[in-house]
C-alpha atoms as a PDB file:
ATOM      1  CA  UNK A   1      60.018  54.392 -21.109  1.00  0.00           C
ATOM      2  CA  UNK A   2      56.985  53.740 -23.249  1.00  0.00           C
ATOM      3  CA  UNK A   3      57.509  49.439 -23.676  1.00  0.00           C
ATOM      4  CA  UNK A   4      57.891  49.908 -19.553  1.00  0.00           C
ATOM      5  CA  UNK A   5      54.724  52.187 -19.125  1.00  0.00           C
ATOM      6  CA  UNK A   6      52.547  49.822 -21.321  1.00  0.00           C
ATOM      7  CA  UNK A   7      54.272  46.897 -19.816  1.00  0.00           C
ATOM      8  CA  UNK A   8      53.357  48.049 -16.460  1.00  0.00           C
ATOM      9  CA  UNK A   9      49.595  48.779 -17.613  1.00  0.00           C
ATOM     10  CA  UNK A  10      49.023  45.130 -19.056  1.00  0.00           C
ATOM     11  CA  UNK A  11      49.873  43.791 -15.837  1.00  0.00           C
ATOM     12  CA  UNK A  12      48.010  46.261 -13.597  1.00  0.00           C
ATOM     13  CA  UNK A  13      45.044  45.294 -15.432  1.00  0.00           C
ATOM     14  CA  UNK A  14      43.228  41.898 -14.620  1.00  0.00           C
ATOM     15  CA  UNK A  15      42.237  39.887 -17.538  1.00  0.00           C
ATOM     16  CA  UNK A  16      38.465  40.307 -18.352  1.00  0.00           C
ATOM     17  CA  UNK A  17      38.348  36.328 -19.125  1.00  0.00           C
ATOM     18  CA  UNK A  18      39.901  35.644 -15.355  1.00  0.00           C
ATOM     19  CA  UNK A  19      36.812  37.150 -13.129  1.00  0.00           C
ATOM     20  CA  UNK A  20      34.437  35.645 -15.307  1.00  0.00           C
ATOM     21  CA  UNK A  21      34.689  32.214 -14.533  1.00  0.00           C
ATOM     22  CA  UNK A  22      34.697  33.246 -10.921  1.00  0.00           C
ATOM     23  CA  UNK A  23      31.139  34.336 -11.472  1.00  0.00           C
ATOM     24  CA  UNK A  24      30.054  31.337 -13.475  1.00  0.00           C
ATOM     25  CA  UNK A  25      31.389  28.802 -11.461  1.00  0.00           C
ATOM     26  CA  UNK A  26      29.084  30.003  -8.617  1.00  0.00           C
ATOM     27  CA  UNK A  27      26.459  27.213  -9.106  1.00  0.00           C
ATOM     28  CA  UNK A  28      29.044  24.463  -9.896  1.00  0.00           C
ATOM     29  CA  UNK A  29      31.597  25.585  -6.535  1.00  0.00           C
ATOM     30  CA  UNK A  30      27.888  25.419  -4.650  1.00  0.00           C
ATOM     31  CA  UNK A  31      26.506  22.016  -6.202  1.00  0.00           C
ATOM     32  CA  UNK A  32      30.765  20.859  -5.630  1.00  0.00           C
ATOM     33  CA  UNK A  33      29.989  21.398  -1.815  1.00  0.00           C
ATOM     34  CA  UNK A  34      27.555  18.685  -1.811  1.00  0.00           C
ATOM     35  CA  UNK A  35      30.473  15.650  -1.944  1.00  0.00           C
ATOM     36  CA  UNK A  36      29.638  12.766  -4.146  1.00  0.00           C
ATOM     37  CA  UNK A  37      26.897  11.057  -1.798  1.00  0.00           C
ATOM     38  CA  UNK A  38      25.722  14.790  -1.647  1.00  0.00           C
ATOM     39  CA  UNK A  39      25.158  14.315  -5.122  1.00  0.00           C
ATOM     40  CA  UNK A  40      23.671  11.252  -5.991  1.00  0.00           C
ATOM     41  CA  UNK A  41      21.353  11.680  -3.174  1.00  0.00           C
ATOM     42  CA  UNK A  42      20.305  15.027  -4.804  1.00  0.00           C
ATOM     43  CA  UNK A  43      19.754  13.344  -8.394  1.00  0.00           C
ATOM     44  CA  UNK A  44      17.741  11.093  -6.632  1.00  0.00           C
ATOM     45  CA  UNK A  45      15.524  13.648  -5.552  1.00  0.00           C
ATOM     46  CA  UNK A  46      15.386  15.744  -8.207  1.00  0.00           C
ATOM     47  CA  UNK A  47      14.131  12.633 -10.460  1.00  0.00           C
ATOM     48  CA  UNK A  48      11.665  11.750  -7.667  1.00  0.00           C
ATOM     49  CA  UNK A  49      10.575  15.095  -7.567  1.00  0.00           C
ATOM     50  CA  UNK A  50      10.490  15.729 -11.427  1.00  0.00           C
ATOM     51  CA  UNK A  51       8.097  12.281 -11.524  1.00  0.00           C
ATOM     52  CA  UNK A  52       5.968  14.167  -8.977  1.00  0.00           C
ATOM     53  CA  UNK A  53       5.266  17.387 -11.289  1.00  0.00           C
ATOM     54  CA  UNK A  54       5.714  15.614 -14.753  1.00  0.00           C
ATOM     55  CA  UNK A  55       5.260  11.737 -14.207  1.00  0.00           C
ATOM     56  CA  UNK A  56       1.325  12.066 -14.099  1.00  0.00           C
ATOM     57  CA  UNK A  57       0.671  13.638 -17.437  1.00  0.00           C
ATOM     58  CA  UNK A  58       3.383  11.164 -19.080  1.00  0.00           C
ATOM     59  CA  UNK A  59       1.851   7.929 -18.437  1.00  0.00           C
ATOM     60  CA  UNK A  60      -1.817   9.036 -17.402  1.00  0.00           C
ATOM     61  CA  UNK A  61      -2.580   6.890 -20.267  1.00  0.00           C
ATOM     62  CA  UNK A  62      -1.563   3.806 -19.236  1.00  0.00           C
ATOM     63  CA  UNK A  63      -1.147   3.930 -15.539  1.00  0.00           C
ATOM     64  CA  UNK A  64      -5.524   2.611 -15.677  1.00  0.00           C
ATOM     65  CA  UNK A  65      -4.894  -0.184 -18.769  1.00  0.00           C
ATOM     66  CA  UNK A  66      -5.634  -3.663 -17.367  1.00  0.00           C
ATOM     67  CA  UNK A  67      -3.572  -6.352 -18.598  1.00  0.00           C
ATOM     68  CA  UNK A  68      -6.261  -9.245 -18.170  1.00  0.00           C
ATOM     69  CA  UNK A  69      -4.675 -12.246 -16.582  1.00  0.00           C
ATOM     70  CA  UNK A  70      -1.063 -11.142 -16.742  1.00  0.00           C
ATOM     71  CA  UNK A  71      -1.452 -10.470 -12.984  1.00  0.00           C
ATOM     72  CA  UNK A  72       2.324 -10.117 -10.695  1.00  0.00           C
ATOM     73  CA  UNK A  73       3.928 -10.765 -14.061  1.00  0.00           C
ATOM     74  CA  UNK A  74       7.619 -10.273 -13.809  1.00  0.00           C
ATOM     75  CA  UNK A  75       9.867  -7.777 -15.091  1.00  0.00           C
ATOM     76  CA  UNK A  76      10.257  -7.900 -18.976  1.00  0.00           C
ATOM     77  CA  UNK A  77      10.227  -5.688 -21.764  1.00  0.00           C
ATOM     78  CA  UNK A  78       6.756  -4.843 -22.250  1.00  0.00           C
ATOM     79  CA  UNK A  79       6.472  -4.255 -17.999  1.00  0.00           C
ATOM     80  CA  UNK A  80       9.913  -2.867 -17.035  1.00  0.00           C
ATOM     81  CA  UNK A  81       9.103  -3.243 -13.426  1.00  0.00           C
ATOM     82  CA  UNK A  82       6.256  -6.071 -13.567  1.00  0.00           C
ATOM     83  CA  UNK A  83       2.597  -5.670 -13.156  1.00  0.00           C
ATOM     84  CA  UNK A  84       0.107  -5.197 -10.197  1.00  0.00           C
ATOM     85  CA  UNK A  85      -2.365  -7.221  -8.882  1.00  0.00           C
ATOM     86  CA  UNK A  86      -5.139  -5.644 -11.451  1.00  0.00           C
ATOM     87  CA  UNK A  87      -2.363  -6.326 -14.631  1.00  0.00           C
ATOM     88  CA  UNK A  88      -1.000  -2.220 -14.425  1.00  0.00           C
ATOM     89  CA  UNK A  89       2.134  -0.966 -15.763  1.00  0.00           C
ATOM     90  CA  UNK A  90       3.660  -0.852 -12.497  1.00  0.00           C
ATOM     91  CA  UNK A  91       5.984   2.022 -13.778  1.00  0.00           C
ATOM     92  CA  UNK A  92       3.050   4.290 -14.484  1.00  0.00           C
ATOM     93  CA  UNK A  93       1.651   3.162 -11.171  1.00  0.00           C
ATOM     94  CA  UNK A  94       4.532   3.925  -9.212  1.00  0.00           C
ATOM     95  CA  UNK A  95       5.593   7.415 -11.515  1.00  0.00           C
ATOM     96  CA  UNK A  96       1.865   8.607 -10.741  1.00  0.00           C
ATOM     97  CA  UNK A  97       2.165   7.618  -6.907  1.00  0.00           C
ATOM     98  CA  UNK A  98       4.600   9.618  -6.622  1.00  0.00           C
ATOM     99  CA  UNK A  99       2.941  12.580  -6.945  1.00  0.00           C
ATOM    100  CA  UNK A 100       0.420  11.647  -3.904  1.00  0.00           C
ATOM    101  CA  UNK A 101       3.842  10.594  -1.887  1.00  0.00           C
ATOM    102  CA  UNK A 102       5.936  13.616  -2.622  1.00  0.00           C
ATOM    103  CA  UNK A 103       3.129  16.525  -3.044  1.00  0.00           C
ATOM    104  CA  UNK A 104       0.963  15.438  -0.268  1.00  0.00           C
ATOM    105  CA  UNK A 105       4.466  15.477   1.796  1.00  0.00           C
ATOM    106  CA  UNK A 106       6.202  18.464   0.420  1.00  0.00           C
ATOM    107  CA  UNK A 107       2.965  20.325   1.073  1.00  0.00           C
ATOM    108  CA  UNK A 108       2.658  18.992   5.220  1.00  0.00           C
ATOM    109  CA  UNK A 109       6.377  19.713   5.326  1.00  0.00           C
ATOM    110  CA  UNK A 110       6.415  23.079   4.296  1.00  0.00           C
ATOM    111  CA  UNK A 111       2.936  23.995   6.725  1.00  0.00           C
ATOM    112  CA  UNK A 112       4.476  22.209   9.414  1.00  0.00           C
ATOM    113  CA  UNK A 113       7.996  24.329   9.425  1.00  0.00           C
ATOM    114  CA  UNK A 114       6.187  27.136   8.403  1.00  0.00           C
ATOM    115  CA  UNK A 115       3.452  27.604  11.143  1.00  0.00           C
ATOM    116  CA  UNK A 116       6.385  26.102  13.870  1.00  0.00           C
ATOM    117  CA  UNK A 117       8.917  28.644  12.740  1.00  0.00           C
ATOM    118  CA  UNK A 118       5.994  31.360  12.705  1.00  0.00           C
ATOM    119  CA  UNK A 119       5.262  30.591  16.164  1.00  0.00           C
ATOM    120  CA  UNK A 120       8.853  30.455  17.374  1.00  0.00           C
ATOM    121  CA  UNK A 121       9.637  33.446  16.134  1.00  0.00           C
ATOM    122  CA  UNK A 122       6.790  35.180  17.640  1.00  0.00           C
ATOM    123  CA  UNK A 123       7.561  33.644  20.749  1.00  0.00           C
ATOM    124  CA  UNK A 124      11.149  34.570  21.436  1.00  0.00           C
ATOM    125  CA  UNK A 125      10.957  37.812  20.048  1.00  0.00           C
ATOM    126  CA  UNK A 126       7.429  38.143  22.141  1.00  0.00           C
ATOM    127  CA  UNK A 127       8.192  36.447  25.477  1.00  0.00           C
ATOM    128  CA  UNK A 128       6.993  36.490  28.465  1.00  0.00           C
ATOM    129  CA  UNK A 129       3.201  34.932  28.585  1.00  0.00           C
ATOM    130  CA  UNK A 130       2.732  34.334  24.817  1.00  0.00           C
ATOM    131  CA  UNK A 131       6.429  32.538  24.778  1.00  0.00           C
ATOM    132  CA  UNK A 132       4.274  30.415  27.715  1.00  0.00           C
ATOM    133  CA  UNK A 133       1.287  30.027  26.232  1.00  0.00           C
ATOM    134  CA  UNK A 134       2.651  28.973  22.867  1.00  0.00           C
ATOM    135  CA  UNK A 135       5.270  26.122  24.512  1.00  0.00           C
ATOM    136  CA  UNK A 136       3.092  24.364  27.030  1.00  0.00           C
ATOM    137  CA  UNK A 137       0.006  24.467  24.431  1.00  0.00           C
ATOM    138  CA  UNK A 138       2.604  22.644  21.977  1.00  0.00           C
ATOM    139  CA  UNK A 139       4.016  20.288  24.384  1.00  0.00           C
ATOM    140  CA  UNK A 140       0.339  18.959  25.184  1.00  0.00           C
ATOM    141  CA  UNK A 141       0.044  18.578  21.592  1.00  0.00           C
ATOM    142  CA  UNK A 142       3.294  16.593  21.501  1.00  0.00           C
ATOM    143  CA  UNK A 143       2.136  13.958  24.822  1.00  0.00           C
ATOM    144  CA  UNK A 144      -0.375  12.592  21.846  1.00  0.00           C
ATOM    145  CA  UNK A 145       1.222   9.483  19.610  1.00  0.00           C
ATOM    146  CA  UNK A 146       1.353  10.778  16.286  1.00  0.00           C
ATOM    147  CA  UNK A 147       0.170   7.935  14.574  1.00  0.00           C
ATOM    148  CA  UNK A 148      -2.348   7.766  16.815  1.00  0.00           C
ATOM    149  CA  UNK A 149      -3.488  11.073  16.764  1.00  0.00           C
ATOM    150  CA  UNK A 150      -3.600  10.565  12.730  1.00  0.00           C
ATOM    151  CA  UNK A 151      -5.916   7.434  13.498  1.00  0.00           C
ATOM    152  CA  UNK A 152      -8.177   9.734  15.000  1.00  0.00           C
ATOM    153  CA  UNK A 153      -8.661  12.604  12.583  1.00  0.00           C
ATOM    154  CA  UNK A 154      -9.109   9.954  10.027  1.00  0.00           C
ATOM    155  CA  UNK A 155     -12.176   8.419  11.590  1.00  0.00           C
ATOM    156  CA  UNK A 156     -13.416  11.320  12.393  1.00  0.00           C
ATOM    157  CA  UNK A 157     -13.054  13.247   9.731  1.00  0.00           C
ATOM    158  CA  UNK A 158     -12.317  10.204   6.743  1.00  0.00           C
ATOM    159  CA  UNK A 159      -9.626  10.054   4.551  1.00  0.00           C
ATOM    160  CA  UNK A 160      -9.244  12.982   1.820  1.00  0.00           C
ATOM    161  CA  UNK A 161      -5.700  14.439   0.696  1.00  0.00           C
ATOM    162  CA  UNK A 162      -6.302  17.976   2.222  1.00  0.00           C
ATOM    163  CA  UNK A 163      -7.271  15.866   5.735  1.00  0.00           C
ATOM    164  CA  UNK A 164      -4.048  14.057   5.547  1.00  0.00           C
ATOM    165  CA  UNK A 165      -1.914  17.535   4.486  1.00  0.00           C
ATOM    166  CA  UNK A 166      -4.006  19.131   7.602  1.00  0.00           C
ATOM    167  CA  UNK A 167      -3.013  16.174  10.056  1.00  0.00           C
ATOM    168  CA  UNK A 168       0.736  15.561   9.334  1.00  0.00           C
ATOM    169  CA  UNK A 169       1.129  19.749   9.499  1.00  0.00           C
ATOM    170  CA  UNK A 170      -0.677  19.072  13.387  1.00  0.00           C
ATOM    171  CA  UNK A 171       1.288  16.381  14.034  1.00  0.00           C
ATOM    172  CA  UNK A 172       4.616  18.109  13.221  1.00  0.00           C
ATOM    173  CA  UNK A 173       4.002  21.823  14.081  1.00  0.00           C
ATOM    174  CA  UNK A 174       5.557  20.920  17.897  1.00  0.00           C
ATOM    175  CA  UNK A 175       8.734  19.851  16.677  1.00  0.00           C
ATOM    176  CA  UNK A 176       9.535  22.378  14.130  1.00  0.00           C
ATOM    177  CA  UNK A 177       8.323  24.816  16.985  1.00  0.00           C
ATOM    178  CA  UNK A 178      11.100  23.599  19.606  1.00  0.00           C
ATOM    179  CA  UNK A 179      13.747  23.324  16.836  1.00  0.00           C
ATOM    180  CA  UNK A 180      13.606  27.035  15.743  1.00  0.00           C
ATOM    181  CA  UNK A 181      12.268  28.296  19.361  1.00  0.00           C
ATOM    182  CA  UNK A 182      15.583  26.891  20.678  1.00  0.00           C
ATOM    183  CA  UNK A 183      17.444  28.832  17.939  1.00  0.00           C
ATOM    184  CA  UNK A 184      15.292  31.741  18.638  1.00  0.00           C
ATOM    185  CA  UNK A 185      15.655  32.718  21.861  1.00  0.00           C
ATOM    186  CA  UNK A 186      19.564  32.342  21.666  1.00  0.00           C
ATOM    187  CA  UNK A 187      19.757  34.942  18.665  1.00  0.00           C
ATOM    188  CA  UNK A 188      16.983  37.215  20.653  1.00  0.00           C
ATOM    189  CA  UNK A 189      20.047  37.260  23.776  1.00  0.00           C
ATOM    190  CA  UNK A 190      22.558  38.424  21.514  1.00  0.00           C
ATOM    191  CA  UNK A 191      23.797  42.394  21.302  1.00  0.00           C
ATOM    192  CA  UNK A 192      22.654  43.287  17.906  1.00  0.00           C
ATOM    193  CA  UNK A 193      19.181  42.435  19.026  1.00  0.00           C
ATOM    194  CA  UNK A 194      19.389  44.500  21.969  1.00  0.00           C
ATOM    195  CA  UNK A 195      20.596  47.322  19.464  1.00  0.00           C
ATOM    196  CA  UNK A 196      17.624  47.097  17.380  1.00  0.00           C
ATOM    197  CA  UNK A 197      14.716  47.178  20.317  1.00  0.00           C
ATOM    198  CA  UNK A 198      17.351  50.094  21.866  1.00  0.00           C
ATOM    199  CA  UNK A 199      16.328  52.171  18.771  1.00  0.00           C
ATOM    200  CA  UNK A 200      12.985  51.107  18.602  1.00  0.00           C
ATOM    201  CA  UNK A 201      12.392  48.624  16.412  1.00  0.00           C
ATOM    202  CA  UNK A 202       9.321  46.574  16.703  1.00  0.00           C
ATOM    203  CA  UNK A 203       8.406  42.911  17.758  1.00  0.00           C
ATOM    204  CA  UNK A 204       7.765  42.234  13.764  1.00  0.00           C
ATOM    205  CA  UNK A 205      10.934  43.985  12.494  1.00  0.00           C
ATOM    206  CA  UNK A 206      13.273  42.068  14.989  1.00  0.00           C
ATOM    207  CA  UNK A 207      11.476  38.471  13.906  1.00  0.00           C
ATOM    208  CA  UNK A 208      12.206  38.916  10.481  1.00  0.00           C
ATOM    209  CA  UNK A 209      15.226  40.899   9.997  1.00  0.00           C
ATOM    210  CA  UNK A 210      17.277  40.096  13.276  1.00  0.00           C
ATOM    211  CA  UNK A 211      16.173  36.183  13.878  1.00  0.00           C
ATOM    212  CA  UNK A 212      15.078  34.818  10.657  1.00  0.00           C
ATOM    213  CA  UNK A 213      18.170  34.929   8.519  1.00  0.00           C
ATOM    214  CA  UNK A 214      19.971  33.701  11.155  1.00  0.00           C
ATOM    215  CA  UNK A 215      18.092  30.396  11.599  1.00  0.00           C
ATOM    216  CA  UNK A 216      16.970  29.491   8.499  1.00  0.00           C
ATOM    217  CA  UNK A 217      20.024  27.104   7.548  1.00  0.00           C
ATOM    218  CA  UNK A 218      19.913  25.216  10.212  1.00  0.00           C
ATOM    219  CA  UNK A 219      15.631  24.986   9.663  1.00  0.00           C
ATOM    220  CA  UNK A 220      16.271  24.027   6.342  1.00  0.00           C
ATOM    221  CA  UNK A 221      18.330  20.823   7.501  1.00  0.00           C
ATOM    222  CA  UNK A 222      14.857  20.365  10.140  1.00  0.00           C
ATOM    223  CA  UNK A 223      12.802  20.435   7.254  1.00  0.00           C
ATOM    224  CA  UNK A 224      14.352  17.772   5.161  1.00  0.00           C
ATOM    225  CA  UNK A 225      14.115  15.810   8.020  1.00  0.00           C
ATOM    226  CA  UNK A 226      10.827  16.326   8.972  1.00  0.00           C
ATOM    227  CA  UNK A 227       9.833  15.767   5.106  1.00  0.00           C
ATOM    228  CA  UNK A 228      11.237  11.828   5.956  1.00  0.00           C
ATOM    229  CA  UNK A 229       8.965  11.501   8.907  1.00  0.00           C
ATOM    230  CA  UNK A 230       6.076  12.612   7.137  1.00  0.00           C
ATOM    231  CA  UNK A 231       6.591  10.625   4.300  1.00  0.00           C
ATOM    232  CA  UNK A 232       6.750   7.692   6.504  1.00  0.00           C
ATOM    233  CA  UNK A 233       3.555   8.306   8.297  1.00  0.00           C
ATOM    234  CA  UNK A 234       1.643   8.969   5.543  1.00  0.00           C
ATOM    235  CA  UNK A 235       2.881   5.782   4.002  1.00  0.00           C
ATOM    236  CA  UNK A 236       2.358   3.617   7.157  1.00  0.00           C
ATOM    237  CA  UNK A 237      -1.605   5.257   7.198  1.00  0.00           C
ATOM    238  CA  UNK A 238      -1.535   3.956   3.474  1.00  0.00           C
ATOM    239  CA  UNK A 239      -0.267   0.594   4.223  1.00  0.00           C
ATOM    240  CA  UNK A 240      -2.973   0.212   6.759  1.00  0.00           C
ATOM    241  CA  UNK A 241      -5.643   1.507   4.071  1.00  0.00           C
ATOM    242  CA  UNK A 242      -6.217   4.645   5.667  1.00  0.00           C
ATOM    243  CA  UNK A 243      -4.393   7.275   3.606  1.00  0.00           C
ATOM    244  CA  UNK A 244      -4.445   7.646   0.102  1.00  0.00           C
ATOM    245  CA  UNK A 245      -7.573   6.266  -1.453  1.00  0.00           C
ATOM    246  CA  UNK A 246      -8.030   4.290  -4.792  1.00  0.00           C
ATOM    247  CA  UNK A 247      -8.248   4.770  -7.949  1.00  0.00           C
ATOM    248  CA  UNK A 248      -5.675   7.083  -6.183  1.00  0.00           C
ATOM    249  CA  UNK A 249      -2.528   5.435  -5.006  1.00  0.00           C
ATOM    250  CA  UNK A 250       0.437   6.116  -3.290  1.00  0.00           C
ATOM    251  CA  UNK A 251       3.467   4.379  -2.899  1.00  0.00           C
ATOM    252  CA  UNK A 252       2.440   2.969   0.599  1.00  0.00           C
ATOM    253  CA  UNK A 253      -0.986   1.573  -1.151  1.00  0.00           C
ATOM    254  CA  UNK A 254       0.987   0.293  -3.958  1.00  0.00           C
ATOM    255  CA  UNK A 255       2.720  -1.724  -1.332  1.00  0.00           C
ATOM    256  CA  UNK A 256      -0.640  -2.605   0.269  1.00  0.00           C
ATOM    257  CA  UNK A 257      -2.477  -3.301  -2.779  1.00  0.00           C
ATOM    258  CA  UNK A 258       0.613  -5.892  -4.038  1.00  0.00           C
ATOM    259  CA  UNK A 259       1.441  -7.759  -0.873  1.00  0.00           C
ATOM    260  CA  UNK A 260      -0.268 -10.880  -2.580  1.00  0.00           C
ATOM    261  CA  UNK A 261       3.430 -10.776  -4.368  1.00  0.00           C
ATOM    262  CA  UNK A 262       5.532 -10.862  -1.386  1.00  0.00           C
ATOM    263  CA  UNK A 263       5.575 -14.917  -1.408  1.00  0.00           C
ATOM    264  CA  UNK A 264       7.552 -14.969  -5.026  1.00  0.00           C
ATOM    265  CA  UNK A 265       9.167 -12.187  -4.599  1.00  0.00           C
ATOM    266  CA  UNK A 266       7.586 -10.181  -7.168  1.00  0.00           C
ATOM    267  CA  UNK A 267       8.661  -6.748  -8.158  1.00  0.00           C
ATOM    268  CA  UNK A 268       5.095  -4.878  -7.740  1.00  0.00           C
ATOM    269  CA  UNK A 269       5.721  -5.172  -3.941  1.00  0.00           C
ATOM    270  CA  UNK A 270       9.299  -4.658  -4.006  1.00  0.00           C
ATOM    271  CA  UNK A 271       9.461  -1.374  -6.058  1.00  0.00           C
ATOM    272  CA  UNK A 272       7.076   1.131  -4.207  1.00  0.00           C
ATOM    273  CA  UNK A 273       9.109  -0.130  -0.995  1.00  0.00           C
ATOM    274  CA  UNK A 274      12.584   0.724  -3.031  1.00  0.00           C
ATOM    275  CA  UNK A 275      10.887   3.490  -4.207  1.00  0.00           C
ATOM    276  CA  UNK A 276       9.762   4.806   0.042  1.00  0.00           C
ATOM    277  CA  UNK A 277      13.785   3.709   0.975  1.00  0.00           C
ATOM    278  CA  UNK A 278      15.219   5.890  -1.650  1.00  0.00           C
ATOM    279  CA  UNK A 279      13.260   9.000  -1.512  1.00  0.00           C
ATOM    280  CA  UNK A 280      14.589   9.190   2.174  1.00  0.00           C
ATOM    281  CA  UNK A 281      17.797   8.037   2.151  1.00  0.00           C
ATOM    282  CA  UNK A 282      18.182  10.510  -0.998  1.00  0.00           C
ATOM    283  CA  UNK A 283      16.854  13.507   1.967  1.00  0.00           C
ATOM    284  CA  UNK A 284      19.360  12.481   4.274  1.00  0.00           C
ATOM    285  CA  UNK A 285      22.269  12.157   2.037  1.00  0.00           C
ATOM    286  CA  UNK A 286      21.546  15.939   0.948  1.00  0.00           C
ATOM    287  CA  UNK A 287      21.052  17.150   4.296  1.00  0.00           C
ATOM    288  CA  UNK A 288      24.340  15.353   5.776  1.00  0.00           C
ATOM    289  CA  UNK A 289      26.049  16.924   2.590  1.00  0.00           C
ATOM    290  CA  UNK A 290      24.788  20.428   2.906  1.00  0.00           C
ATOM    291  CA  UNK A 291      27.516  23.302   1.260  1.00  0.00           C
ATOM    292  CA  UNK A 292      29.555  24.716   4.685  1.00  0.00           C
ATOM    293  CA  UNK A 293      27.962  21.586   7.398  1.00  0.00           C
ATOM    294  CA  UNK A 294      31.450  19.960   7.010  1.00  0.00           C
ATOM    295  CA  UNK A 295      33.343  23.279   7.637  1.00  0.00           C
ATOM    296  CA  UNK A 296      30.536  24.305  10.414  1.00  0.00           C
ATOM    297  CA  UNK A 297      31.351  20.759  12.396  1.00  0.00           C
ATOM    298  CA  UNK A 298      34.966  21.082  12.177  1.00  0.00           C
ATOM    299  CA  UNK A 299      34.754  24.862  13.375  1.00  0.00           C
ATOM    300  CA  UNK A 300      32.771  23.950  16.397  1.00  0.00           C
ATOM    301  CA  UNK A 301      35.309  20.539  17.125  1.00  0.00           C
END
């Protein structure tokens, strides 16, 4: 009766060692989700973004060294990726632009979503007039070319990183706006929000406990996106001088700045433009790869 009772009280009783890997697996089943594309385009963007925060106080030293003649020299040793048009390190140059290319974008990105998912919010929890007010005010704002609306602040205002942060946020506020107003005012029909005003919740409490959590996957995808378009505006402004400034240099004005190369080919104008393509293929490869979008698109098929 004993060997029975103890037998029956080893199996009733889970290992300790099988729920634990349950638990640390967590990150790994999450970062599994992603597919291989998934994942390559997220090393990708974690090195780009790594070069962003670290890159600058790594080669600060050499990124300014002139190399005298040895002008568009090619890939070798002492230059792994060639030299600029001044003799640079093109590695230092293009490590340290990327912290004018990825901050300057991150930072627009994250305004733009923000203040359009604000907005949104307020407006299909708010409705009515303000819901009115905030769309058509938006949409007149969207009628306006966006590069050319960027041509304008910057000869108006010149060209300074907080102008260019200010004017890509401008330029993008509309479309993050539609994207989570659409969401919005679905989630605001549903019964559970209906249940909340019913017991008197307010307009703020509805926004952020009701709505919110309920779009903010699907604005997550919007702002990887977004962070692409931004990236390649402010990069186009650069290309046509307009953006970053020197010493300064971002990768569009590393493309600018080398295009004496183009004719032979030479690797100071072909990096920064590898260097553009990859950052936002990298975005969209994480974004088509997102943990649960597979299992999402089949559901809805």
């Amino acid at each position: 009766m004993e060997s029975s009772t103890s037998t029956s009280g080893v199996s009733a009783t889970p290992p300790v060692s099988a729920s634990l890997p349950e638990r640390e697996r967590g990150p790994l089943r999450w970062l599994a989700g992603f597919g291989p594309s998934g994942l390559l385009g997220l090393a990708v963007l974690l090195f780009w973004l790594l070069a962003a925060l670290l890159g600058p106080w790594l080669v600060s030293h050499t990124s300014g060294a002139m190399g005298g003649n040895n002008v568009f020299a090619p890939v070798s040793a002492a230059h792994w990726l060639g030299t600029d048009y001044l003799g640079r390190d093109m590695l230092a140059r293009v490590i340290e632009g990327a912290r004018y290319t990825v901050g300057v974008a991150l930072l627009a990105t994250l305004l733009a979503s923000g203040i359009g998912t604000t907005l949104a919010l307020l407006a299909a929890a708010s409705g009515r007039w303000i819901d009115a007010v905030l769309s058509r005010g938006l949409d007149t704002l969207t009628a306006i070319p966006s590069k050319m609306f960027a041509l304008i602040m910057v000869a108006g205002f010149g060209s300074s990183v907080p102008m260019l942060v200010g004017t890509a946020a401008i330029i993008y506020v509309p479309g993050a706006y539609r994207i989570a107003r659409s969401l919005a005012v679905n989630i605001n029909a549903l019964d559970y929000v209906t249940v909340a005003r019913a017991r008197g919740e307010g307009t703020l409490y509805v926004m952020l406990r009701e709505i919110l959590p309920n779009i903010v996957g699907p604005m997550l995808a919007d702002l990887g996106l977004r962070f692409v378009y931004v990236v390649l505006l402010l990069a186009s402004l650069s290309f046509l001088g307009l953006g970053i400034q020197p010493p300064a240099a971002d990768w569009g004005s590393l493309v600018r700045e080398n295009i004496g190369a183009l004719a032979m080919g030479g690797a100071s104008v072909i990096v920064p433009a590898m260097a553009i393509a990859s950052l936002t293929i990298a975005v969209n490869l994480v974004i088509d790869n997102l943990p649960g979008r597979t299992a999402r698109e089949r559901g809805a098929r």
